[in-house]
Every structure is written in C-alpha cells, then in structure tokens.
Protein backbone atom coordinates (compact mmCIF):
# COMPACT_ATOMS: atom_id res chain seq x y z
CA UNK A 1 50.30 119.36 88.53
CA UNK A 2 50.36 123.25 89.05
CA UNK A 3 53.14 124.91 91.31
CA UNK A 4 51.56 126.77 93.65
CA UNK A 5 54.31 128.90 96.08
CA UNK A 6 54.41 129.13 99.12
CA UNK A 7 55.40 131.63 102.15
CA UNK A 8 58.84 130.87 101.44
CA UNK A 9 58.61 131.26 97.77
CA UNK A 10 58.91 128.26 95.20
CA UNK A 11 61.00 124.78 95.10
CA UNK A 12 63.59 125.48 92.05
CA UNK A 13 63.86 122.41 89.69
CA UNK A 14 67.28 120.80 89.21
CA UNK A 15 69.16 118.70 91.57
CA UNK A 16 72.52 119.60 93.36
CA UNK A 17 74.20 116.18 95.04
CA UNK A 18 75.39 116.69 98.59
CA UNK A 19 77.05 114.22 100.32
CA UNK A 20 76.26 113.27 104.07
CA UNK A 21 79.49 115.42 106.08
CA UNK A 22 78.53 113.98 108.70
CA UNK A 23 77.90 110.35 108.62
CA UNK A 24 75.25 108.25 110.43
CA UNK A 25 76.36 106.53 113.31
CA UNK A 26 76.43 102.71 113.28
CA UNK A 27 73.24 101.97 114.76
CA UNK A 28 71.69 104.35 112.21
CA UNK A 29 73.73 103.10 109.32
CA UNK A 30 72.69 99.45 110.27
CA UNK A 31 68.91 100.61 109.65
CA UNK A 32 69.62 101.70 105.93
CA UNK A 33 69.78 98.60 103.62
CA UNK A 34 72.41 97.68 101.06
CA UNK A 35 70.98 96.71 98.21
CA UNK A 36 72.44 96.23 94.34
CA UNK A 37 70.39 99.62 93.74
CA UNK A 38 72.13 101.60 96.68
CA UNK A 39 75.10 100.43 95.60
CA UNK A 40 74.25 101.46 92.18
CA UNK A 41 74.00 105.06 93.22
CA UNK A 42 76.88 105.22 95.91
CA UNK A 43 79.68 104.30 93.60
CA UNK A 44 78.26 105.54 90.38
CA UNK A 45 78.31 109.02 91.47
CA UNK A 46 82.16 108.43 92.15
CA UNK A 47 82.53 107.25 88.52
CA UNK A 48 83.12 108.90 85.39
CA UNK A 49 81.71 105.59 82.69
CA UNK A 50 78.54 104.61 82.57
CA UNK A 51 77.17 103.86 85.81
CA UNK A 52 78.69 107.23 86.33
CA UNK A 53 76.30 108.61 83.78
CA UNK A 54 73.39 106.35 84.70
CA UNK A 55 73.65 107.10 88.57
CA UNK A 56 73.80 110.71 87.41
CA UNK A 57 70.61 110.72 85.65
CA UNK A 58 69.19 108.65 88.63
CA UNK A 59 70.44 111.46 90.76
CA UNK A 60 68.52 113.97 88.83
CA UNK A 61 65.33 112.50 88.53
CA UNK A 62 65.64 111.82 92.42
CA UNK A 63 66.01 115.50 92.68
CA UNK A 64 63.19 116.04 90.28
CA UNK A 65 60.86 113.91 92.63
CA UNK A 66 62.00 116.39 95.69
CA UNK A 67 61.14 119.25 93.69
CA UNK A 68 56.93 117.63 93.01
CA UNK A 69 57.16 116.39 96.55
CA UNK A 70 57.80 120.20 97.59
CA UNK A 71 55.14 121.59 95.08
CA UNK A 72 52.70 119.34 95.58
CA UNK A 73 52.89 120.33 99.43
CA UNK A 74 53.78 123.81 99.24
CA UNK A 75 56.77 123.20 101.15
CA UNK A 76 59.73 125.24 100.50
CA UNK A 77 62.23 122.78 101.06
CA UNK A 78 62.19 119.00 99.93
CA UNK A 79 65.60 116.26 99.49
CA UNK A 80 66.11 112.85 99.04
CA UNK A 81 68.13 110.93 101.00
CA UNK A 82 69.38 107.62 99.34
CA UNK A 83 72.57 105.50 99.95
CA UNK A 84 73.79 108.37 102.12
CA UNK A 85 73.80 110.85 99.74
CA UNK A 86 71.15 113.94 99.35
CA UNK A 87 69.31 115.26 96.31
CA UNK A 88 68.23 118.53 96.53
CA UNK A 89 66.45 120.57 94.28
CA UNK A 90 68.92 122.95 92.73
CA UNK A 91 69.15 126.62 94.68
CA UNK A 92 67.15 125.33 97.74
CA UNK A 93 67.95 127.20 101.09
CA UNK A 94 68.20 124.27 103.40
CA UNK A 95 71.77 123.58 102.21
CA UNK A 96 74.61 125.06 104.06
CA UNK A 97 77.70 125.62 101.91
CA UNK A 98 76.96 122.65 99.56
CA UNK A 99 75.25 120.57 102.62
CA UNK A 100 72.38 119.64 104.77
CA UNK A 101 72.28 121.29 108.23
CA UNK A 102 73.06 118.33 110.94
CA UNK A 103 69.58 118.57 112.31
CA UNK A 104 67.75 117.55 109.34
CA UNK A 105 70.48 114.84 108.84
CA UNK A 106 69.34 113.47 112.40
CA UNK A 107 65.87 113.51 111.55
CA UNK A 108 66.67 111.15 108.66
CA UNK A 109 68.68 108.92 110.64
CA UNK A 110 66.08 108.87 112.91
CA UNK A 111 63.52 108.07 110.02
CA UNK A 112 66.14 105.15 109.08
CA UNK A 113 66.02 104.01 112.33
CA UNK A 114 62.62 103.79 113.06
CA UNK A 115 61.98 102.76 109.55
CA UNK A 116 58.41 104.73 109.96
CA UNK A 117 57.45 108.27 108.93
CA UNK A 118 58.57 111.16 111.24
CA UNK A 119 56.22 114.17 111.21
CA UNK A 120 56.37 117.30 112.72
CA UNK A 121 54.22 120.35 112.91
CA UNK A 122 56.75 122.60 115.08
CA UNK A 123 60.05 121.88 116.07
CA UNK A 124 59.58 124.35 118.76
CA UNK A 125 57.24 122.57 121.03
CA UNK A 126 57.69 119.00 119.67
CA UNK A 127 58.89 116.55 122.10
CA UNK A 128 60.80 114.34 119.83
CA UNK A 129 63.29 117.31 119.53
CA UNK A 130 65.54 117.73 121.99
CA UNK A 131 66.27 121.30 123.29
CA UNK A 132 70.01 122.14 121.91
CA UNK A 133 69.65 120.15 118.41
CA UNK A 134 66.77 122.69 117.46
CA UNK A 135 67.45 124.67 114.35
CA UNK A 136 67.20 128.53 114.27
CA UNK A 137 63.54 129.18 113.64
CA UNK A 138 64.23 131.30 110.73
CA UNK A 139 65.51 128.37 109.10
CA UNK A 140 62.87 125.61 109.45
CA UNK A 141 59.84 125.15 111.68
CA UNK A 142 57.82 122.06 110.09
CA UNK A 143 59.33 118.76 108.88
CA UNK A 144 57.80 115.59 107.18
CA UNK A 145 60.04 112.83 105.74
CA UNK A 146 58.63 109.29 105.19
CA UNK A 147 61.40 106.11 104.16
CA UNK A 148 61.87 105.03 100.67
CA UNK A 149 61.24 101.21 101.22
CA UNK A 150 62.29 98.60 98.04
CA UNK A 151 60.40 95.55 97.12
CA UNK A 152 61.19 93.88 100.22
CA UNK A 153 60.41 96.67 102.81
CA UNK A 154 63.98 97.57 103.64
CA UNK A 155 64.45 100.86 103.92
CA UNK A 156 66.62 102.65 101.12
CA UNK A 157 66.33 106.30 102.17
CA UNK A 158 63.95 109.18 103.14
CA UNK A 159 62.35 111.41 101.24
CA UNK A 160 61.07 114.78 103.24
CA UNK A 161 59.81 118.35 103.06
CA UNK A 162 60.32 121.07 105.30
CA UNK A 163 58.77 124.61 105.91
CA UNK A 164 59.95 128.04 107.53
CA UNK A 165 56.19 128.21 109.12
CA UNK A 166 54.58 125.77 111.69
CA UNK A 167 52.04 123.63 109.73
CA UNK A 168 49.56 120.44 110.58
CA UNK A 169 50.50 118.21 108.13
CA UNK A 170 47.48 116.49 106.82
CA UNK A 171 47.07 112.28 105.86
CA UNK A 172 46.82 113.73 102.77
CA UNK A 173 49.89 115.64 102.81
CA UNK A 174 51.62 112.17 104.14
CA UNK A 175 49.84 110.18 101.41
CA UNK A 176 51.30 111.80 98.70
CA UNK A 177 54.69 111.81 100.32
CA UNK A 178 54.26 108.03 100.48
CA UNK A 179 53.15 107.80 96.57
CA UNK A 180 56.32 109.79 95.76
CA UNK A 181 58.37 107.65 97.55
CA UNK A 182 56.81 104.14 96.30
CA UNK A 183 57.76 106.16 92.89
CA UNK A 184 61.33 106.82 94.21
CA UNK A 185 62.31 103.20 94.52
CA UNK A 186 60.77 102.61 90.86
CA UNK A 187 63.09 105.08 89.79
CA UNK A 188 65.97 103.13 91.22
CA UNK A 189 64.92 99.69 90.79
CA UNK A 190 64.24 100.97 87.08
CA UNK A 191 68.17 102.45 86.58
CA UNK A 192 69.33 99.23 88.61
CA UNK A 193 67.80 96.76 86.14
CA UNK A 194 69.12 98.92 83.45
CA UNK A 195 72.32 98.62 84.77
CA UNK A 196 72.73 95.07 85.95
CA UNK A 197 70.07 92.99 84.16
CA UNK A 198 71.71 90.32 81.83
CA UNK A 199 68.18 89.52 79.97
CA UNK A 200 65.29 91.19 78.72
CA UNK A 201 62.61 88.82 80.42
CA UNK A 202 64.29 89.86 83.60
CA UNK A 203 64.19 93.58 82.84
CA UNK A 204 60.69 93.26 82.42
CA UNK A 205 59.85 91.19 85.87
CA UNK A 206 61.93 94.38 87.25
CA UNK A 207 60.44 97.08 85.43
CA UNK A 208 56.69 95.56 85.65
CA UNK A 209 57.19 96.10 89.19
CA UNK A 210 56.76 99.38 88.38
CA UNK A 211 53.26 99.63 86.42
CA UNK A 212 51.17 96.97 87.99
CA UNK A 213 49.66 96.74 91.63
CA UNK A 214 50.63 94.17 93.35
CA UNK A 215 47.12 93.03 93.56
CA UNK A 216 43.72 94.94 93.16
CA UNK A 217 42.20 96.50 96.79
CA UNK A 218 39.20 95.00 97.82
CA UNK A 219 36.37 97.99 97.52
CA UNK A 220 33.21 97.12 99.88
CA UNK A 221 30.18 96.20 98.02
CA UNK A 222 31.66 95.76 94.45
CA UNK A 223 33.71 93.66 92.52
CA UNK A 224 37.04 94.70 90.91
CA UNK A 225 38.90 92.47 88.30
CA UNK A 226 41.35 93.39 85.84
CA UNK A 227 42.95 90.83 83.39
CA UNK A 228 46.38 91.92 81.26
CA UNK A 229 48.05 90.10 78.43
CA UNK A 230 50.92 91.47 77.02
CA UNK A 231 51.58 91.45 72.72
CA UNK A 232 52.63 87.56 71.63
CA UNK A 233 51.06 84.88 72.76
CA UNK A 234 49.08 86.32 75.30
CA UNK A 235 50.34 85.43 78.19
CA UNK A 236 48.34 86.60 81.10
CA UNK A 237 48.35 88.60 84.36
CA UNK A 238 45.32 88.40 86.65
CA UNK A 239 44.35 90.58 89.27
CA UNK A 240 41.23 90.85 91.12
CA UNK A 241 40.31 93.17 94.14
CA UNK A 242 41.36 90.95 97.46
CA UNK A 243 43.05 87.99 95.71
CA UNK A 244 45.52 87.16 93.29
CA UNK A 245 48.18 90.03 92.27
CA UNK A 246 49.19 91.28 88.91
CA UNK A 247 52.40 89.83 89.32
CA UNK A 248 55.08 88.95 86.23
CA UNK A 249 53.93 87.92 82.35
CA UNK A 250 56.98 86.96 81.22
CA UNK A 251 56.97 89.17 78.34
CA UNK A 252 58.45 92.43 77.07
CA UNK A 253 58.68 95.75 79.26
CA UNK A 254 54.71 96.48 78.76
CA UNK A 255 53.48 99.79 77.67
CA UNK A 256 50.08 99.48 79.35
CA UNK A 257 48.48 99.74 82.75
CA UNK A 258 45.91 99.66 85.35
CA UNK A 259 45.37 101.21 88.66
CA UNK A 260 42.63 100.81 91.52
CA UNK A 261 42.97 102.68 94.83
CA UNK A 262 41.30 104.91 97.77
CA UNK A 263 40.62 108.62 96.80
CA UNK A 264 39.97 111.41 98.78
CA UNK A 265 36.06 111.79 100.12
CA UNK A 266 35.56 108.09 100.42
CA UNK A 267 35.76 107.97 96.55
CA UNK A 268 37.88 105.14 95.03
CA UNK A 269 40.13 105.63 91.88
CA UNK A 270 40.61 103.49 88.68
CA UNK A 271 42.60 103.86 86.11
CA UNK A 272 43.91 102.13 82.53
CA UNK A 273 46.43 103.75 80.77
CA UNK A 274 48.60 103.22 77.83
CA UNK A 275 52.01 104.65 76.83
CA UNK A 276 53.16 105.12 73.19
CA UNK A 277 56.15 102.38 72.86
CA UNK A 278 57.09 100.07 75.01
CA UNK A 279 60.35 99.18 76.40
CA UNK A 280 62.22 101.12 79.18
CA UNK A 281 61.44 104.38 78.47
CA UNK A 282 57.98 103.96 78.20
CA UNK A 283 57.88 102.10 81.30
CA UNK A 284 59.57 105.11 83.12
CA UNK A 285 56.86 107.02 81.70
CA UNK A 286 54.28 104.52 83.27
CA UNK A 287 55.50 104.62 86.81
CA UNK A 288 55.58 108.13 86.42
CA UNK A 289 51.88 108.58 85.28
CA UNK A 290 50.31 105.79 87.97
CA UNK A 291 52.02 107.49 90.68
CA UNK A 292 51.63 111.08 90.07
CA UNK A 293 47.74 109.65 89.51
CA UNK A 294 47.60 108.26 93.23
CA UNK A 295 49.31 111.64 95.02
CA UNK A 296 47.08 114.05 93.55
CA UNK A 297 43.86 111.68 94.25
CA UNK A 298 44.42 112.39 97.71
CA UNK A 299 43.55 116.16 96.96
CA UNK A 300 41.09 115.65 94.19
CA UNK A 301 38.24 113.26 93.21
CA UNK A 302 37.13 115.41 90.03
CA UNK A 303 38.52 113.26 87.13
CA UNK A 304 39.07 115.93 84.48
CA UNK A 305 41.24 117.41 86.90
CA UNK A 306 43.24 115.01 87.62
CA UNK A 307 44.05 113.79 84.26
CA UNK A 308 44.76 117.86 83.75
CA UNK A 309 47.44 117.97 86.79
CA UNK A 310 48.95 114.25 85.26
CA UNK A 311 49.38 116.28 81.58
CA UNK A 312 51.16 118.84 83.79
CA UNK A 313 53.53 116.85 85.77
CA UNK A 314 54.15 114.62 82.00
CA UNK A 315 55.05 118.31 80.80
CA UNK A 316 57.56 119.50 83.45
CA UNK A 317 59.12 115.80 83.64
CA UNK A 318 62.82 115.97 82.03
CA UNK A 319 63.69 113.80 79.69
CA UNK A 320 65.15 113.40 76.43
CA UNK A 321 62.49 110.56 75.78
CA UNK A 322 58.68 112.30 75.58
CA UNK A 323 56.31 109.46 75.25
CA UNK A 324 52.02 110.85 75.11
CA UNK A 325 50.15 108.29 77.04
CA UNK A 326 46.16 108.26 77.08
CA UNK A 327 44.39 107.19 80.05
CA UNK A 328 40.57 107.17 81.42
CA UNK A 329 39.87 107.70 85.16
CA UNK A 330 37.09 106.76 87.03
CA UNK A 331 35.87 108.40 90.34
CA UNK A 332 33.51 105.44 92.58
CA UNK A 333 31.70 106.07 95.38
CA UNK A 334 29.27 104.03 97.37
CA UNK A 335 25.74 105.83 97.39
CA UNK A 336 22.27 105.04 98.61
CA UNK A 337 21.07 102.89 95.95
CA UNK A 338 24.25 102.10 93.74
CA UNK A 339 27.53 102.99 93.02
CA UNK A 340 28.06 106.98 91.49
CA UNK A 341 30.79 106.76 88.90
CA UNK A 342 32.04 110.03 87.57
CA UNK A 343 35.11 109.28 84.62
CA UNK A 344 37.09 111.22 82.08
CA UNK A 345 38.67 110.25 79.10
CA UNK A 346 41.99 111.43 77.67
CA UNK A 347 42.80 110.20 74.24
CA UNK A 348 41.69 106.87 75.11
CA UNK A 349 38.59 104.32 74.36
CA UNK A 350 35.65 105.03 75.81
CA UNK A 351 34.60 102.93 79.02
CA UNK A 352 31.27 100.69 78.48
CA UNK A 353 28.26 100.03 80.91
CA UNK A 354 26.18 97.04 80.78
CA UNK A 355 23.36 97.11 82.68
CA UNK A 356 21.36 94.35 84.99
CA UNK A 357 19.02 94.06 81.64
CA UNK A 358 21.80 93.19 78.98
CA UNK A 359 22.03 97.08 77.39
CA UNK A 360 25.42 98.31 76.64
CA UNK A 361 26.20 102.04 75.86
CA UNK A 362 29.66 104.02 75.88
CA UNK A 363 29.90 105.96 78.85
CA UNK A 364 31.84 109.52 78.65
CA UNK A 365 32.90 112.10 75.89
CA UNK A 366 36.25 111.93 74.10
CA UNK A 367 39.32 114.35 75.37
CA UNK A 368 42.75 114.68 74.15
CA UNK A 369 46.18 112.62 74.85
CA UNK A 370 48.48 113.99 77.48
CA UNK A 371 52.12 114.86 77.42
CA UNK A 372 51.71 116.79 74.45
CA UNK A 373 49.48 120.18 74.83
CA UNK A 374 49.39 122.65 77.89
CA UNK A 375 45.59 122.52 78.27
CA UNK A 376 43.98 119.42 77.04
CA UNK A 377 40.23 119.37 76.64
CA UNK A 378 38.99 116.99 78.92
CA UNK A 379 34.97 116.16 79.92
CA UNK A 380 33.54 114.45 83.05
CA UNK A 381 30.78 112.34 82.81
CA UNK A 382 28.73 110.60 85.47
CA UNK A 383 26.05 108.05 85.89
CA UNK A 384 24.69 105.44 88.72
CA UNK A 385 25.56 102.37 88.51
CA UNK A 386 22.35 100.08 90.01
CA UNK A 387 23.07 96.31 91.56
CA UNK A 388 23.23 93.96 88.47
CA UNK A 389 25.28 97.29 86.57
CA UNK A 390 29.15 96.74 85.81
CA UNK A 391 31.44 99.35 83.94
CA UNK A 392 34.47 97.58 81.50
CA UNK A 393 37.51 99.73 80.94
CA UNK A 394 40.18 98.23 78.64
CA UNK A 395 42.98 99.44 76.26
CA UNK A 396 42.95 99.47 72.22
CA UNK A 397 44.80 96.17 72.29
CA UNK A 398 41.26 95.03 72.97
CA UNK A 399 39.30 96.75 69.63
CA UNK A 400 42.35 96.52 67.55
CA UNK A 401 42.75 92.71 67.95
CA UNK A 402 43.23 91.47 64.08
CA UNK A 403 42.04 88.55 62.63
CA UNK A 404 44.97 86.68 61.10
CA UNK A 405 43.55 85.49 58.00
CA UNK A 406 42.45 89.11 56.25
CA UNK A 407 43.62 90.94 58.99
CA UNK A 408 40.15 92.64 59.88
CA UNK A 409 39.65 94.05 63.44
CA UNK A 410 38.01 92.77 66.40
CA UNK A 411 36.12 96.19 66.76
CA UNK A 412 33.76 98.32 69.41
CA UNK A 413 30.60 97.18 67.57
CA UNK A 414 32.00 93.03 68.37
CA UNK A 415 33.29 93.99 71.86
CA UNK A 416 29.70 95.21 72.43
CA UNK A 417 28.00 92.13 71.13
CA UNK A 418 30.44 90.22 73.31
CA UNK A 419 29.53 92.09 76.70
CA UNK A 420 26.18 92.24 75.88
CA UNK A 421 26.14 88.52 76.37
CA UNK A 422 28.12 88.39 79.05
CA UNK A 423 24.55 87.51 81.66
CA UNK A 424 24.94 86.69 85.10
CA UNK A 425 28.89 86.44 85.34
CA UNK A 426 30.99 87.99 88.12
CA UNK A 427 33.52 90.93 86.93
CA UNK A 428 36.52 87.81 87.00
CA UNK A 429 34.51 85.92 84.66
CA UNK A 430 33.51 88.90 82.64
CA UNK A 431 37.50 90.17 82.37
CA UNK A 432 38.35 86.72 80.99
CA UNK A 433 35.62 86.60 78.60
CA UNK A 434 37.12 89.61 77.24
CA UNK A 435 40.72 88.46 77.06
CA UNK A 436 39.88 85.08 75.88
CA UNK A 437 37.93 86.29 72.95
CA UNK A 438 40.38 88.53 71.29
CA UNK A 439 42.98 85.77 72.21
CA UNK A 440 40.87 83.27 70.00
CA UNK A 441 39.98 86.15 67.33
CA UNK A 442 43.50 87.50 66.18
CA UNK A 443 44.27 83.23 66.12
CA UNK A 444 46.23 82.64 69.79
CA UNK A 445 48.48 86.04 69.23
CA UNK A 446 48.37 89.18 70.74
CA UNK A 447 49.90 91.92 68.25
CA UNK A 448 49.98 94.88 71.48
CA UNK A 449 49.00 94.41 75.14
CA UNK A 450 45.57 94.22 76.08
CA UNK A 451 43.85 95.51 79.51
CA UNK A 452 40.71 94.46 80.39
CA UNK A 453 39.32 95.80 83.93
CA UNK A 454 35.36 95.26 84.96
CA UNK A 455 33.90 96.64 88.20
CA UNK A 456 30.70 95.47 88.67
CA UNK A 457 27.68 96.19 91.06
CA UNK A 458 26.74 92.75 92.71
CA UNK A 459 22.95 91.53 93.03
C-alpha cells in the first residue's frame, strides 16, 4: 500500500506507548472488556520477562496498524487504544508531553461506551461535542475511531484517525478502519495464544481464527464453496457462501487461505493464498495479507493493483520473520448475461474455468510472489462467465498431491481431467470432488494443506 501525505504531512512509523493520565470513569471502564488478551497487554508492559517482551512487540505492531490505518486514510493522526493504554505512531503530533489530549480520550470512552463507531466530519459544528470540551482547531478538526471487538463482540479498544482539516469520511474510509481493527484483535488473540496456550492443537483453533472466514457470504445469483484440508490426514474445513463456516481442523497452525467478500463498485472479492511455512509466524503473515486484502478492496476493484498495494504493505511490515506468500485475486461482478470475472495471479497456480459444455482452460497469466521485490509484475485477465460456467481456485497442495507408492504427482493435466468430469454438480459438490480425490490419490494423507474454492454460475 503506497503512503500518500496528507495536508498535515505523513504518519511516522514506530510506536510510542502512552498511558491513559486520565482514566475512564466507571461507567466507561465497565464498557471495555477484560479479557486474558487485555490482560496480556496491561501487565506485560509493566514487566521486564517475557510477557514483557511479548506485550512489547504486541505494542509495536499495534502501533504499526495506527500508522496503515493513518496512510491508508490520509489522516495525519491515528492510535490505538487497548486495555487503557495508547499506541501511537512514533513522532505523531496528537500527543501532549508523552500523552493523548483529554478530548480524544473522551471520544474513546465514548466509543467504549457505545460500543459503535463514532464519526465526525467537524468538531466545530458537530452536535455530539459539547461546546467547552472542543479542542483548539489548529489541533484537530475531523475524528473517526471504530471499537476493536474480540471473538465474542466485547469491545477491547478503539482504533481511530484524526485530521487538522474538516473531512466527510466516506463508508469506505470506515470500512477499512473496521478491516484494521478485525486485524487488531488477530494481532492480540495471536500474542495471547502465544503466551498462554498449553498445546499446539489449541494454538491452532486460536490462530485459525485468524486466516479463515467465519463462513463464506452469500453473493446473489452464484454459488460460492470453498473446502480446506490441512497436511496429515486431511482433515477438513468446509465453507460455503450462506451456510456452514470454516471453523477449526484440528491440525497444525495452517499456512494457507481463502477469502470471499464485498468490493467496492458492487464487485465481490476472492481470494486463496498461501504463505511459505507454517506455524505462528506464518500465520501472522496470513492475517496480515487477508486483511490488508479486504481494506484496500474498498478503494480498488483492479486486481493487479491490489495484489501490488498487498506486496507493499508485506514490504513495510516489521518483522524479524519475512515469509513471501503467493496469492490470486478475483474481481466478480454481476452483469447482463453472466458473471464478469477479472483475476490476477501472483506467484501462484493458475485459476481454471469449466464451462456449461465440459471445456476446461487456465484462466490468467503468471506474475511474481510478493513480499520479496518492490514492483512485482503482475497481469489482469478477464472473461464472462455464462450460466452453467464455474471458476476453481485452489492452492499447490492440490497439483502437488503425491502418490505414495512412487511418489508421482497428482498434476494440472489430472486436476483437469478431474473437473472436466465434474457435469452437472453444484460448486459444494464440485469443491469436494476436488478434495476427495487428492485425499484418495496421495493414499488418505495430505503432505501440505490443500484449498479448493469453486464459484459457479447456476443454470
């Protein structure tokens, strides 16, 4: 994602921690939930061992996540509010000797409270802002903070942006706010598991949280299925668009994932990625890549772009860690007489298209990985889909299936053949033909994760 500046000039990167000097009062501080992970952060930054260290590299990527919320806007200022502490990007002007001004304080609380967004174009004329708690207009004008909800929908924090100039702040501008913050309590519930979990199957039912929607969105006139089995015996995760979720496998923190949801322009986004390794670093890397994905689809349906402004935010992410991930993107949209899908492939197998009359071509041109160069070459391609038409995305766990006995692979040329035959079946029963075939090829073990996602154009 480029940094554009704004009036104000640019939000600096690294995070300065600020306690609250001026504490909520008790009907505000009854609104903020105490969880394990608040906890995690509130005493670990008091703490010099290693949930001193851990909170203080949960600290800084909470910070980092101000800083993209604040370039992706434009706004000057951006923070993080969590467990009554704030993370603010490193040199930002809204802090007054080491602390947040009491007025943007309130507005938290009062986001807390409400446990709803709080937006405001101009502070001035607003009537939610009462006369003498109005800052001096030099110092901020605009304000937009959304909570920071956790699995159960208690509200953890806030995270918000602010700017010196009067602004409308779009749904768009609020979308993305609400994608960063989703990605906010990953971060957390992430550094909590790390911190508390006593077993690896739980890590995984905590980190998985993380990389897979809780189910598929249901998309007017098509069907949407996805079917994931993670490396071992296979166990599976099913999702399809307006039923079951993509809940838990029971298996290892997973390296790949899937994505379906509402773009800008009426256009819907899907996704299937895979990041090198697995285990917790790559699954930070995951969370990272799905959610970045669903902000910047709120500005942009073009997918070559988006994959481009993913390889940037991979880039300027911290960590000691890099992990490449590839990933293809599809753009859908409804038109007279189909379904126009325009995708783009980074690094990663090409998507197929069987048509209503049993043909089955790639669909797309090549591109390279991301998280490793500055400028990746990456294509868009686009095509109509007619009624009887689906489009299968799936991850190399899929081709590169082996055969136990001499080890050969399943192959594109026997995943063809396979879909080719696949007449008449809905995009569930096509995803589980897919799974359940390399399942039965490489002998009832998995040796990676596997994706399989269909979208199909119904008769």
């Amino acid at each position: 994602m480029s940094a554009p500046e704004s009036e104000s000039g640019p939000v600096v990167g690294r995070a300065d921690i600020a306690s609250d000097p001026t504490p909520m009062d008790p009907e505000g501080s009854a609104g903020l939930a105490s969880t394990g992970s608040a906890d995690l952060l509130a005493a670990g930054l008091a703490s010099t061992g290693s949930a001193g260290r851990l909170a203080g590299g949960l600290a800084e990527a909470l910070g980092r996540l101000a800083m993209l919320a604040g370039t992706a806007l434009s706004a000057p200022r951006a923070s993080v509010m969590f467990a009554g502490t704030y993370l603010l990007p490193r040199d930002d002007t809204a802090r007054i000797d080491g602390q947040l001004s009491s007025f943007e304080q309130g507005l938290c609380t009062d986001v807390v409270r409400s446990q709803d967004k709080l937006i405001i174009g101009d502070v001035r004329v607003d009537s939610r802002v009462s006369g003498n708690t109005r800052p001096d207009p030099a110092s901020m004008l605009a304000w937009a903070g959304v909570p920071v909800h956790d699995q159960d929908d208690h509200v953890l924090g806030v995270l918000w942006v602010a700017d010196q100039v009067a602004r409308r702040w779009s749904v768009s501008d609020v979308a993305v706010l609400e994608s960063l913050a989703h990605l906010a309590w990953s971060e957390v519930s992430l550094r909590a598991a790390l911190a508390h979990c006593a077993g690896r199957a739980a890590l995984a039912r905590t980190l998985e949280e993380s990389l897979l929607p809780p189910r598929l969105p249901y998309i007017p006139g098509l069907q949407v299925a996805a079917r994931y089995a993670a490396a071992g015996t296979g166990a599976e995760v099913r999702g399809d668009s307006g039923g079951e979720g993509l809940g838990d496998s029971g298996a290892e923190v997973l390296g790949d994932f899937c994505d379906v949801f509402p773009s800008a322009n009426r256009t819907w986004g899907i996704v299937v990625g895979d990041v090198c390794g697995k285990g917790p670093a790559a699954a930070k890397r995951t969370a990272l890549a799905r959610y970045a994905l669903r902000a910047v689809a709120r500005r942009q349906t073009r997918p070559s772009l988006l994959l481009a402004d993913l390889n940037q935010v991979l880039l300027d992410w911290p960590t000691d860690d890099p992990r490449f991930l590839t990933a293809i993107y599809a753009a859908v949209r409804l038109v007279p007489g189909g379904t126009m899908v325009r995708i783009s492939s980074a690094g990663h197998p090409l998507a197929l298209v069987r048509t209503s009359n049993g043909r089955v071509r790639e669909f797309g041109r090549p591109g390279d990985l991301l998280g490793v160069l500055a400028h990746p070459e990456l294509h868009d391609s686009q095509r109509l889909l007619r009624s009887g038409d689906s489009l299968i995305l799936f991850s190399d766990g899929v081709t590169e299936a082996r055969r136990g006995a001499d080890r050969e692979l399943y192959g594109d040329e026997r995943l063809r053949r396979l879909v080719a035959g696949l007449d008449g079946l809905t995009a569930v029963a096509m995803a589980e033909a897919i799974q359940l075939a390399t399942l039965s090829f490489s002998g009832g073990r998995r040796g990676d994760d596997t994706v399989a996602l269909v979208m199909k154009v119904p008769r």
